[in-house]
Each structure stands twice: as C-alpha cells, then as structure tokens.
C-alpha atoms as a PDB file:
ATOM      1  CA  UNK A   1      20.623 -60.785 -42.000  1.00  0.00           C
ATOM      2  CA  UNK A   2      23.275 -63.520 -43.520  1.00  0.00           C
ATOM      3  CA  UNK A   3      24.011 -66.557 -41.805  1.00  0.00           C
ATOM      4  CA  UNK A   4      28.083 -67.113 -41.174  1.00  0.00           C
ATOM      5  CA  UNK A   5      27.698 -69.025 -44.051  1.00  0.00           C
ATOM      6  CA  UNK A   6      26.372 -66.675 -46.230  1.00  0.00           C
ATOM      7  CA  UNK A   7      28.830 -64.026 -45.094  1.00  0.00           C
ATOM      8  CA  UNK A   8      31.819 -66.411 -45.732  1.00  0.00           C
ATOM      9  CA  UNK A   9      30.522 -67.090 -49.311  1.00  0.00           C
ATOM     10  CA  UNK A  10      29.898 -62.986 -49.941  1.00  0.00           C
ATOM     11  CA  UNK A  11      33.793 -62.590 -48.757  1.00  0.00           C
ATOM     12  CA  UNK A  12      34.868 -65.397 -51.308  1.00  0.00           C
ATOM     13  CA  UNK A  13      32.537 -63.212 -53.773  1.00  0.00           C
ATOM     14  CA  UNK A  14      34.429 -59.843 -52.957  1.00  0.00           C
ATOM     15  CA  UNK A  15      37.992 -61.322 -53.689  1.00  0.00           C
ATOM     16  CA  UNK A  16      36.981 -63.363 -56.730  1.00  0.00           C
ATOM     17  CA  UNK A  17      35.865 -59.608 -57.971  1.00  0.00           C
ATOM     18  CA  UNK A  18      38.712 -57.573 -56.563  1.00  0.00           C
ATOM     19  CA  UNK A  19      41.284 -60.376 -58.603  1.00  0.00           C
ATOM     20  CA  UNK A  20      39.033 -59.483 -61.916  1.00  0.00           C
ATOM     21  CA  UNK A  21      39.554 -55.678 -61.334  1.00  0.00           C
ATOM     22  CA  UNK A  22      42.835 -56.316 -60.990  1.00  0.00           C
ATOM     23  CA  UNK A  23      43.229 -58.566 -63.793  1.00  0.00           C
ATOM     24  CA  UNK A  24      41.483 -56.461 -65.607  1.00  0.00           C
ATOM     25  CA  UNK A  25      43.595 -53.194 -64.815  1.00  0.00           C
ATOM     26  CA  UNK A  26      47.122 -55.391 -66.226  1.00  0.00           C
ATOM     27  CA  UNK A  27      45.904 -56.355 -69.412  1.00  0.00           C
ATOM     28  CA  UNK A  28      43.248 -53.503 -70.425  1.00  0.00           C
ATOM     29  CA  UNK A  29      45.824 -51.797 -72.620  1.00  0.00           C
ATOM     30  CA  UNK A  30      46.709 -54.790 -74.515  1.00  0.00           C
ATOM     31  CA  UNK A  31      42.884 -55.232 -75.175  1.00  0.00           C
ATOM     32  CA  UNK A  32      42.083 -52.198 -76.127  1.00  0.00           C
ATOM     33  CA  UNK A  33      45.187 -52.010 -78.765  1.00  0.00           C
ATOM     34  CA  UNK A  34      44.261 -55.213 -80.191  1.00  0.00           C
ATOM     35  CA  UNK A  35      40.636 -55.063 -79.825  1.00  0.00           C
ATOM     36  CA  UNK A  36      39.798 -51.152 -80.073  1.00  0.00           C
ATOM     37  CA  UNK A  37      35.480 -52.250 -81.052  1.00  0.00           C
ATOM     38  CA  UNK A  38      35.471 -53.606 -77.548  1.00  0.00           C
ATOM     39  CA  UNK A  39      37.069 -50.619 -75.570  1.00  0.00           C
ATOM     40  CA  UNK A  40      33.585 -49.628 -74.559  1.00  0.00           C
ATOM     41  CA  UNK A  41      32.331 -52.974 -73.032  1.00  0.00           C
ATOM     42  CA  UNK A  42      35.841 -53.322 -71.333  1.00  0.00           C
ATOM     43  CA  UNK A  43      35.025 -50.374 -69.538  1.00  0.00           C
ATOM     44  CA  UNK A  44      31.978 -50.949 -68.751  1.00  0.00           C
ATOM     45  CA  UNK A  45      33.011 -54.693 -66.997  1.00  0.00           C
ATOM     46  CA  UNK A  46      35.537 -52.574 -65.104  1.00  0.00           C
ATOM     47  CA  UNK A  47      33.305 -50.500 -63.754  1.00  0.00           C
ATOM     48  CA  UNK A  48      31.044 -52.824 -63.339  1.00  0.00           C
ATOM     49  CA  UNK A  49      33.687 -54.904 -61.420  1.00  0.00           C
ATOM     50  CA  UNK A  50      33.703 -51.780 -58.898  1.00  0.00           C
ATOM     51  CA  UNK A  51      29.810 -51.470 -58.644  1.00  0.00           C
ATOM     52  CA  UNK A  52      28.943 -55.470 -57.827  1.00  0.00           C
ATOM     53  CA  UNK A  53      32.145 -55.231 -55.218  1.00  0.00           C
ATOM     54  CA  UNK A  54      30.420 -52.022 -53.618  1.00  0.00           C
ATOM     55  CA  UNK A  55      27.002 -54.215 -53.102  1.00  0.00           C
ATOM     56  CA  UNK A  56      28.782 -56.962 -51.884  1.00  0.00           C
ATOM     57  CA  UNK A  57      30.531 -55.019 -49.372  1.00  0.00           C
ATOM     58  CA  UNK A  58      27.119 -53.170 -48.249  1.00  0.00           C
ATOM     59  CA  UNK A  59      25.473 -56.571 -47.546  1.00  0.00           C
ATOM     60  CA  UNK A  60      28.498 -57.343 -45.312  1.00  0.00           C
ATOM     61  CA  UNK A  61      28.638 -54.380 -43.726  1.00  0.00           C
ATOM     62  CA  UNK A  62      25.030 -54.967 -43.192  1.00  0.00           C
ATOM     63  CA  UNK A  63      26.219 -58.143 -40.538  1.00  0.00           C
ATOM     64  CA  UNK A  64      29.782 -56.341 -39.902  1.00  0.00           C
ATOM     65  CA  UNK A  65      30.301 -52.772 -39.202  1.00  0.00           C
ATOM     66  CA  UNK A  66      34.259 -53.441 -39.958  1.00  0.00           C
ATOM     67  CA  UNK A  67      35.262 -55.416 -42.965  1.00  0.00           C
ATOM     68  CA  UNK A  68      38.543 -55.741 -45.181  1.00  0.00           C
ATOM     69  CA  UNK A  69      37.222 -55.285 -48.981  1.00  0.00           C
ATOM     70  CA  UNK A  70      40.912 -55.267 -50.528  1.00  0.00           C
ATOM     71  CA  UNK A  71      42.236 -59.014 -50.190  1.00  0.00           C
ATOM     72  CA  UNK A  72      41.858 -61.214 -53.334  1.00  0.00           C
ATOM     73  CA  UNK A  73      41.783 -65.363 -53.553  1.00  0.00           C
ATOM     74  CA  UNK A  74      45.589 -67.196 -53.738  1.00  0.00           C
ATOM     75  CA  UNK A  75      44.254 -68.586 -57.136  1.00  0.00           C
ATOM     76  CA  UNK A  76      43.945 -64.310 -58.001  1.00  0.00           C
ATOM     77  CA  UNK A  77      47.729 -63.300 -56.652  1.00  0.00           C
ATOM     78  CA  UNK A  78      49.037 -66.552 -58.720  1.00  0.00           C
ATOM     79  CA  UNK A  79      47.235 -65.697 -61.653  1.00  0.00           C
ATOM     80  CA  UNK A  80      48.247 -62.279 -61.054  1.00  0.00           C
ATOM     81  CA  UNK A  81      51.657 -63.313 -61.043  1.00  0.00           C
ATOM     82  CA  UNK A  82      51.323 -65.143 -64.034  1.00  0.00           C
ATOM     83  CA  UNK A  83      50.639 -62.346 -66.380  1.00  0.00           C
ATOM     84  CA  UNK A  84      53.313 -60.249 -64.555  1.00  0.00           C
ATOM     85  CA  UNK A  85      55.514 -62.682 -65.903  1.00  0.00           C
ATOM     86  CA  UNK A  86      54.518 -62.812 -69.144  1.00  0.00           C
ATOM     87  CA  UNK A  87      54.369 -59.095 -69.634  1.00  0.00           C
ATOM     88  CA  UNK A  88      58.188 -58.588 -68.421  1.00  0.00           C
ATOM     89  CA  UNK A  89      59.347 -61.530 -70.928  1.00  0.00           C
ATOM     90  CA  UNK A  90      56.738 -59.915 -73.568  1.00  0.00           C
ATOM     91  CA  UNK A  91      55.931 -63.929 -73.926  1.00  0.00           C
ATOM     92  CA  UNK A  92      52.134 -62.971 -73.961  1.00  0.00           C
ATOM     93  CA  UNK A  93      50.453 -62.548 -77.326  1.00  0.00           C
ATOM     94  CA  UNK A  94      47.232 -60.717 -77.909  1.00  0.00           C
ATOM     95  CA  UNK A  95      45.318 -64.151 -78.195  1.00  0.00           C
ATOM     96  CA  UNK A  96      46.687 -65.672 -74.938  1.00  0.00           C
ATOM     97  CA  UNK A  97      46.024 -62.200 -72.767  1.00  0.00           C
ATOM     98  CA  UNK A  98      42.504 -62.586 -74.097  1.00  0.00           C
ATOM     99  CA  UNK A  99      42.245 -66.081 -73.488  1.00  0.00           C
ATOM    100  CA  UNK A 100      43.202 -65.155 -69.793  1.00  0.00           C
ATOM    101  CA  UNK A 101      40.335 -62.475 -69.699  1.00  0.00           C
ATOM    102  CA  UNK A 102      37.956 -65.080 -71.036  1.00  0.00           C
ATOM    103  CA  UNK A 103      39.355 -67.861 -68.177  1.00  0.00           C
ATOM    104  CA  UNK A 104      38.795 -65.048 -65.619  1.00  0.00           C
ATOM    105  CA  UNK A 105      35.421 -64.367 -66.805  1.00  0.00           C
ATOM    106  CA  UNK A 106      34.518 -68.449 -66.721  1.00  0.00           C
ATOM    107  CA  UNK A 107      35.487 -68.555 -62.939  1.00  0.00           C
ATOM    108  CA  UNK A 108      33.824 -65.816 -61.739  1.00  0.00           C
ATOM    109  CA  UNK A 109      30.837 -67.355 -63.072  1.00  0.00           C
ATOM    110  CA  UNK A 110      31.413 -70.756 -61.707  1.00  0.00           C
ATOM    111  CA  UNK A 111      32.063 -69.154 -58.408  1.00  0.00           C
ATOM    112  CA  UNK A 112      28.364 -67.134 -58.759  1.00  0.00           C
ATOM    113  CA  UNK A 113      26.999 -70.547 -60.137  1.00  0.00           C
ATOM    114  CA  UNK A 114      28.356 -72.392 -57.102  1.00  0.00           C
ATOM    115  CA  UNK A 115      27.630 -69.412 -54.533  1.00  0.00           C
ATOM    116  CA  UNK A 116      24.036 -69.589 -55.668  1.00  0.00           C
ATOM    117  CA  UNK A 117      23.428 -73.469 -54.901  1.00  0.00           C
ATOM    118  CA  UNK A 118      23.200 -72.029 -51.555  1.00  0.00           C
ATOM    119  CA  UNK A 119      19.353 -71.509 -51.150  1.00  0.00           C
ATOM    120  CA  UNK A 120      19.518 -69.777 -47.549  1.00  0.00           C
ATOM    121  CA  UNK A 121      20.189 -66.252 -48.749  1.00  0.00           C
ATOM    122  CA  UNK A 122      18.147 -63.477 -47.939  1.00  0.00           C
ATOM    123  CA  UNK A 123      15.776 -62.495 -51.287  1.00  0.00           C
ATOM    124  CA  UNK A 124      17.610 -59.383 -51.743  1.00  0.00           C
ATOM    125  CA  UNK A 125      21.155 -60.774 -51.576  1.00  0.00           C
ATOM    126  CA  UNK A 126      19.845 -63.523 -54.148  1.00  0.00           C
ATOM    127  CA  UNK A 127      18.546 -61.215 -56.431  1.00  0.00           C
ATOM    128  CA  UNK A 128      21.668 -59.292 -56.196  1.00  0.00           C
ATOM    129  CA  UNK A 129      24.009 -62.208 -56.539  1.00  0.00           C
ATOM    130  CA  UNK A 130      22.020 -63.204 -59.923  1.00  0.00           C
ATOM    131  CA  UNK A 131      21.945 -60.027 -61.324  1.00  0.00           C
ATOM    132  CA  UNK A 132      25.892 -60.586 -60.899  1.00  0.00           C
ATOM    133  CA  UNK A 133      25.656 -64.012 -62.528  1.00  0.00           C
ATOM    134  CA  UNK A 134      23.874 -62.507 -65.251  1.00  0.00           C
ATOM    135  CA  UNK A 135      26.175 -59.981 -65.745  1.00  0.00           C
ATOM    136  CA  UNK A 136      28.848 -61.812 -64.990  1.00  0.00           C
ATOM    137  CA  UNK A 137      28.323 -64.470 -68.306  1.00  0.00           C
ATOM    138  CA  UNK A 138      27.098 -61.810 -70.628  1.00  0.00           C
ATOM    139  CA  UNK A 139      30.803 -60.884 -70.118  1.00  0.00           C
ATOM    140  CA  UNK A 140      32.251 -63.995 -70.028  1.00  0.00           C
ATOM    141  CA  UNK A 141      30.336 -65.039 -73.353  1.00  0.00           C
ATOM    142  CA  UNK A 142      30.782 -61.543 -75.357  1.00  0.00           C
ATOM    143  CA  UNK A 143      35.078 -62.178 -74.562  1.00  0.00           C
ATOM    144  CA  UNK A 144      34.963 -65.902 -75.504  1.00  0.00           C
ATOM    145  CA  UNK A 145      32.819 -65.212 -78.823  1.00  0.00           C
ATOM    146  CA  UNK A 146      35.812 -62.309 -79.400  1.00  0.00           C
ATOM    147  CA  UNK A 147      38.257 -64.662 -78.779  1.00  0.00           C
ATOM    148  CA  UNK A 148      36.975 -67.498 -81.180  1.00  0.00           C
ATOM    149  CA  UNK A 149      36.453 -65.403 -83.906  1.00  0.00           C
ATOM    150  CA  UNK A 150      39.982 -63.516 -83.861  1.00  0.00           C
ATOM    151  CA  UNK A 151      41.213 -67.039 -83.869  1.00  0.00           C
ATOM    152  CA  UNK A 152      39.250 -68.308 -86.482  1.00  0.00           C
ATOM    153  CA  UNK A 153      40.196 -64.980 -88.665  1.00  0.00           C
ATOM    154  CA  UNK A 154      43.837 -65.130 -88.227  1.00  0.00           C
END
C-alpha cells in the first residue's frame, strides 16, 4: 500500500503520460512523413504510453477503488496548445515538431528521475516506475539522436 505521498506522485505520473499520448497523437503524422524509418518505434512509445498509464492506474486503484485517469498537467494543456497553434498557422517545421517530441520525452524523464528520489515506495511500484524510466530515456535518447542527425544532414 502507497503512502498519500506516493499516491500524489503516481497521479502526477499518470498526467505527465496522458499529455505524451496526447502529444504524441498531434504530431505522429508529421513524424511519420518526415521520418518514415522510425514509424515502428513511434508506435511502439504510443503504445507503450497506454501500457505504463494502465500500471499506474492499477497501483492506484490498488489504494482507491475510484480514480480519474484522463486529466493531464497545465504544463501538458499549454504545450498542447502550443502545437495546436502552430499546426493551424502551418508555422511548425519537421525539425521543430521533433524537437517538441524530444522536449516531451526529456520531461517525462525528469519527472521519473525526480519521482524516484522518493525512497518510500513499495518494491513493486519501484521496480515498475524504473522500468518506466528506462523506457522512458531509451525514447527520449533514440528521438534526440534523430533529431541531431537530421540537423546535422540538412
């Protein structure tokens, strides 16, 4: 069983994820047009998006029988926003939608990173919450290495 604490820091863990699917879901065509090699691995983080937000929500529900899985971080809406903007002015080039992937991926990490200074979690939900991390900058560093070299080749 999670302390409050715990629980608090799994919520902050299930929005961070549901803004990446949704980031994810408004700029996947423009990755996979400009970056077809990757199409696979994109899918993959998307579904792996859905998977880690599933065992999130099962350790909650573990403490809570009732809990809201579907709100996302103020940091997520604006960023959100953001590329809703650029899309409807077509400002956004290739480079800068994958730069936003790539600035996604490096908080969602940070957020894991800083979620796991907390040493009071049960073994399971550690184990689960690195296994995220780990995930989590395997992504982050496959999108930034894509990013650097279709700027370096341009």
């Amino acid at each position: 069983m999670e302390t409050a604490e715990n629980q608090a820091i799994l919520k902050d863990l299930v929005q961070i994820t549901n803004d990446r699917i949704t980031a994810f879901e408004k700029v996947e065509g423009k990755i996979w047009e400009a970056y077809p090699d990757i199409k696979s691995e994109y899918d993959k983080m998307i579904t792996q998006s859905k998977i880690m937000k599933n065992e999130l929500i099962d350790i909650l529900r573990e403490n809570e029988k009732e809990y809201d899985s579907d709100s996302s971080t103020v940091r997520g809406n604006l960023h959100s926003t953001w590329i809703d903007i650029k899309n409807a002015f077509q400002i956004s080039s290739v480079n800068s939608t994958l730069e936003n992937v790539v600035s996604g991926e490096k908080a969602a990490v940070d957020s894991y990173r800083e979620a796991l200074k907390n040493n009071d979690f049960t073994p399971p939900t550690k184990k689960t919450l690195e296994d995220h991390l780990h995930d989590l900058t395997q992504a982050y560093e496959q999108f930034e290495k894509t990013l650097e070299y279709r700027k370096n080749n341009q």
